[in-house]
C-alpha atoms as a PDB file:
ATOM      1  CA  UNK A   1      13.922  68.186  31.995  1.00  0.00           C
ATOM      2  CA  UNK A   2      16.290  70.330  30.484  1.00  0.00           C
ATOM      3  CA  UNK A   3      16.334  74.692  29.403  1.00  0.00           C
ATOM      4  CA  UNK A   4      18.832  76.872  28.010  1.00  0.00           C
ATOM      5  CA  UNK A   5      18.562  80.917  29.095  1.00  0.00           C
ATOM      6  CA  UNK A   6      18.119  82.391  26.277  1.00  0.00           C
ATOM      7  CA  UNK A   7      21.034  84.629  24.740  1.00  0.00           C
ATOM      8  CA  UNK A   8      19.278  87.315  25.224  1.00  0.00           C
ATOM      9  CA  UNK A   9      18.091  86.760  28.554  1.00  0.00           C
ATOM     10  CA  UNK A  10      19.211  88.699  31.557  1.00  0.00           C
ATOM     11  CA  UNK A  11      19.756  87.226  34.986  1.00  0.00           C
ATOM     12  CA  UNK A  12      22.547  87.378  37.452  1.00  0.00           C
ATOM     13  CA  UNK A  13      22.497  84.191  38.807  1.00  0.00           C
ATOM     14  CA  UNK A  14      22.698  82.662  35.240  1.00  0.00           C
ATOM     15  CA  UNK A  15      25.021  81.968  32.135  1.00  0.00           C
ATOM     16  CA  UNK A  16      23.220  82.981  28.398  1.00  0.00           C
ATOM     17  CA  UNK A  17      22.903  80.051  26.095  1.00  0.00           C
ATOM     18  CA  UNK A  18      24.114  77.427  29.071  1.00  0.00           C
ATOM     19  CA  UNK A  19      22.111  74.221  29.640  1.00  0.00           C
ATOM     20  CA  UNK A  20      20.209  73.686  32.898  1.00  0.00           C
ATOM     21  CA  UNK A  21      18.403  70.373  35.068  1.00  0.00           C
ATOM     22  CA  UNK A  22      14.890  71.913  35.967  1.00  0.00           C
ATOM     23  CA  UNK A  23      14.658  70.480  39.717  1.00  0.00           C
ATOM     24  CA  UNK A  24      11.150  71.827  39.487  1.00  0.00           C
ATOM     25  CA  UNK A  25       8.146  73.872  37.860  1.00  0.00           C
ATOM     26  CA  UNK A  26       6.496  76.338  39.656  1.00  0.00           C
ATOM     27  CA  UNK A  27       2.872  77.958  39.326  1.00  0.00           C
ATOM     28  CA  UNK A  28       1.458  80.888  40.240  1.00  0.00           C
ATOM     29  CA  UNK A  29      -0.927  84.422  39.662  1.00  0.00           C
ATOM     30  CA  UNK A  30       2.654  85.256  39.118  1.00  0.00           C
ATOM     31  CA  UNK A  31       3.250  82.602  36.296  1.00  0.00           C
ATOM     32  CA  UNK A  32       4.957  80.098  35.427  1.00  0.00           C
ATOM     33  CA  UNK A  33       8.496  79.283  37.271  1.00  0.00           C
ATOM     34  CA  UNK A  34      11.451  76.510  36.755  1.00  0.00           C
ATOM     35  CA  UNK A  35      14.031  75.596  40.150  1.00  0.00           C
ATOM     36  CA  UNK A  36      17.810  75.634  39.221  1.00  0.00           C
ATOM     37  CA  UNK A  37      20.757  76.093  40.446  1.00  0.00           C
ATOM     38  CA  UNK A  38      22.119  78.621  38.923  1.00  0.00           C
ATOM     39  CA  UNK A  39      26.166  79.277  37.653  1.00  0.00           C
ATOM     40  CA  UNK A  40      26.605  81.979  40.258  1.00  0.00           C
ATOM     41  CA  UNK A  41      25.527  80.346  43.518  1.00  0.00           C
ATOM     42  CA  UNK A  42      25.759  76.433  42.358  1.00  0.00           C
ATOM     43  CA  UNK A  43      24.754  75.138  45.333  1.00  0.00           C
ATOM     44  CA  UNK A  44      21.562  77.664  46.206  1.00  0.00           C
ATOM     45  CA  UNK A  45      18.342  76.587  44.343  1.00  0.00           C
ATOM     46  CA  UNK A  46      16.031  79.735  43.175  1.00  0.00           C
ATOM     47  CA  UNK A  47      13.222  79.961  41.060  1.00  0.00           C
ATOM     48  CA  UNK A  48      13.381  81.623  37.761  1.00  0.00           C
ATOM     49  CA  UNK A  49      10.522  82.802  35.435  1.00  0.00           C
ATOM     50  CA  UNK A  50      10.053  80.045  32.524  1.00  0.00           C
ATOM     51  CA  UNK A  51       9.852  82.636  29.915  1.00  0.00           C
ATOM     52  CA  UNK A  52      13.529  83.221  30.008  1.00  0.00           C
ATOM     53  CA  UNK A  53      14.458  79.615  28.341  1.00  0.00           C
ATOM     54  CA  UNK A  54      13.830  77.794  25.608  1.00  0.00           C
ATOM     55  CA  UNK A  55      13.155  73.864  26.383  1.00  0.00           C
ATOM     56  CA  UNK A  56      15.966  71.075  25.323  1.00  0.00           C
ATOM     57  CA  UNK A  57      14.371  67.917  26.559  1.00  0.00           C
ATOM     58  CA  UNK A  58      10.865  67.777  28.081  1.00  0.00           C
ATOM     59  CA  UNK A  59      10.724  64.746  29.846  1.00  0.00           C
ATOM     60  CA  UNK A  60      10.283  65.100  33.614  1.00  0.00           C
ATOM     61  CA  UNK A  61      11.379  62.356  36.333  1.00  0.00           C
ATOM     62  CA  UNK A  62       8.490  60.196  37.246  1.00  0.00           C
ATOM     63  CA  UNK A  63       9.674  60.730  40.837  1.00  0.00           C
ATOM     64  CA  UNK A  64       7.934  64.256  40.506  1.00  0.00           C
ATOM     65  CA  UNK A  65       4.608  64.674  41.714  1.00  0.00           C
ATOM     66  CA  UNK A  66       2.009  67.476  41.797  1.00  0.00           C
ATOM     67  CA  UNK A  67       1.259  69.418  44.815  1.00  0.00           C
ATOM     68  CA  UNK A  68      -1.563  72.355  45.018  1.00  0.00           C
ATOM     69  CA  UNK A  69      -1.702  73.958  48.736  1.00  0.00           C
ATOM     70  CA  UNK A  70      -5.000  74.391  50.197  1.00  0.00           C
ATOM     71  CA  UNK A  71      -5.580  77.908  48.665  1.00  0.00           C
ATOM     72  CA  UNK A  72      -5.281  76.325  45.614  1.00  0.00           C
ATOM     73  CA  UNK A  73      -3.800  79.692  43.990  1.00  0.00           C
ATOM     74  CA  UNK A  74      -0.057  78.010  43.311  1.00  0.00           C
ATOM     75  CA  UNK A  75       1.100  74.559  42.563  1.00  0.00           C
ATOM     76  CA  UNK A  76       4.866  72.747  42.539  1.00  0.00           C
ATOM     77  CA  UNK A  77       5.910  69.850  40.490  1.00  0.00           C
ATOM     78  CA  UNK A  78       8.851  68.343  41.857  1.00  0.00           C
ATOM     79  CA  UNK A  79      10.330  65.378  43.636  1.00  0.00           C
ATOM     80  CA  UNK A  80       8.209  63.827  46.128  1.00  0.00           C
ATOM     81  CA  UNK A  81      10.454  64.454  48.902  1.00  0.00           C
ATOM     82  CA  UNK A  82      10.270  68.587  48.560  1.00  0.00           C
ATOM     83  CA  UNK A  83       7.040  68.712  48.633  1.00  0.00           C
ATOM     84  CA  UNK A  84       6.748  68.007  52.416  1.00  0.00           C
ATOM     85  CA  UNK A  85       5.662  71.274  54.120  1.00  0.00           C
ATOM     86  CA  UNK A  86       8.254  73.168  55.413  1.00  0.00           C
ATOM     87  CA  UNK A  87      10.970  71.416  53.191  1.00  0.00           C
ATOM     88  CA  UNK A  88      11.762  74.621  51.793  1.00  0.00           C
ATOM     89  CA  UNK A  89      11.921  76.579  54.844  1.00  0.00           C
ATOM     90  CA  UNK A  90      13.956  74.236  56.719  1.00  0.00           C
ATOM     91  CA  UNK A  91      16.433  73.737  53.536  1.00  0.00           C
ATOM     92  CA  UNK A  92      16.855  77.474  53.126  1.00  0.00           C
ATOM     93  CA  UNK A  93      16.882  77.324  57.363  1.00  0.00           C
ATOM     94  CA  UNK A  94      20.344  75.101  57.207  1.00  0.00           C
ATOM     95  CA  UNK A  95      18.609  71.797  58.388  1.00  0.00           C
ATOM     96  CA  UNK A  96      20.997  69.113  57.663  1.00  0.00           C
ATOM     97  CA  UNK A  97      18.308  66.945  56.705  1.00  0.00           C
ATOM     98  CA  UNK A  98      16.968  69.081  54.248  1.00  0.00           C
ATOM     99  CA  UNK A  99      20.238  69.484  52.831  1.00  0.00           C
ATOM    100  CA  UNK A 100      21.017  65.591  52.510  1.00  0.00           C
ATOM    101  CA  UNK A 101      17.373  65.076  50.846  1.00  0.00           C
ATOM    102  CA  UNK A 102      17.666  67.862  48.555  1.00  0.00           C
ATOM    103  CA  UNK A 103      21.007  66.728  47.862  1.00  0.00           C
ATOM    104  CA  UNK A 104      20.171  63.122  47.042  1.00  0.00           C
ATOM    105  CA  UNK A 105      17.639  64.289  44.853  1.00  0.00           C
ATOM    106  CA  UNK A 106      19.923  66.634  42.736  1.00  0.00           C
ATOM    107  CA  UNK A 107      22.688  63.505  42.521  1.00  0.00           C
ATOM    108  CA  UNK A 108      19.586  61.470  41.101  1.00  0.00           C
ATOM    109  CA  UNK A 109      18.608  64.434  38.470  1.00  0.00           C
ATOM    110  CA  UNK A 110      22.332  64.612  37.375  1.00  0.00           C
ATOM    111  CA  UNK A 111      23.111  61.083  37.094  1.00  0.00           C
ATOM    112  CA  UNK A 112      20.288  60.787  35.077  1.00  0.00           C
ATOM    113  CA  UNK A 113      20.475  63.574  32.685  1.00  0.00           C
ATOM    114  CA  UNK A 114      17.656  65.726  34.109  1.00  0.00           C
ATOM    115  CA  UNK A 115      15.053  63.591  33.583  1.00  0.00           C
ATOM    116  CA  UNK A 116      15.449  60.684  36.062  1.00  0.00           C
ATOM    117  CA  UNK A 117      14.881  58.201  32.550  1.00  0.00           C
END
């Protein structure tokens, strides 16, 4: 899946009218989210609000899956591989691990033009 910020959006971390690989989509009371890396801080992943892009190609990996924590208030669709509890924590935490997982994931993403096709 792919988004362009709109040119009239405005966020520090990214570039108006530039192209971005959603890594993931994000739900919550809050709304509705996409994971990028932004132009910024290329190799930190955050979570911007969906309303700020326009959609370029739709078509999500089929390695994502759907996962709704037990409160059942939020849900993430992403790679299989994040959605292991605490994959975010220990990512943002430094764990090499992490790292090499979330890294393998991006190279996939990339390779593949966003949508793992």
């Amino acid at each position: 899946m792919q988004v362009r910020l709109r040119e009239e959006a405005e966020d520090r971390w990214l570039e108006p009218g530039a192209v971005y690989v959603v890594l993931g989509i994000y739900g919550s009371q809050e709304g509705l989210g996409y994971r990028l890396l932004g132009a910024t801080e290329p190799e930190t992943p955050a979570i911007h609000p969906a309303g700020l892009f326009e959609v370029v190609d739709p078509l999500v990996s089929p390695r994502w899956q759907i996962e709704v924590p037990g409160d059942g208030g939020s849900f993430s669709f992403e790679p299989e591989a994040w959605t292991r509890e605490g994959f975010w924590t220990d990512f943002f935490d430094g764990d090499p691990a992490a790292r090499q997982i979330f890294d393998e994931e991006c190279r996939l993403f990339t390779e593949q033009g966003g949508s793992d096709r």
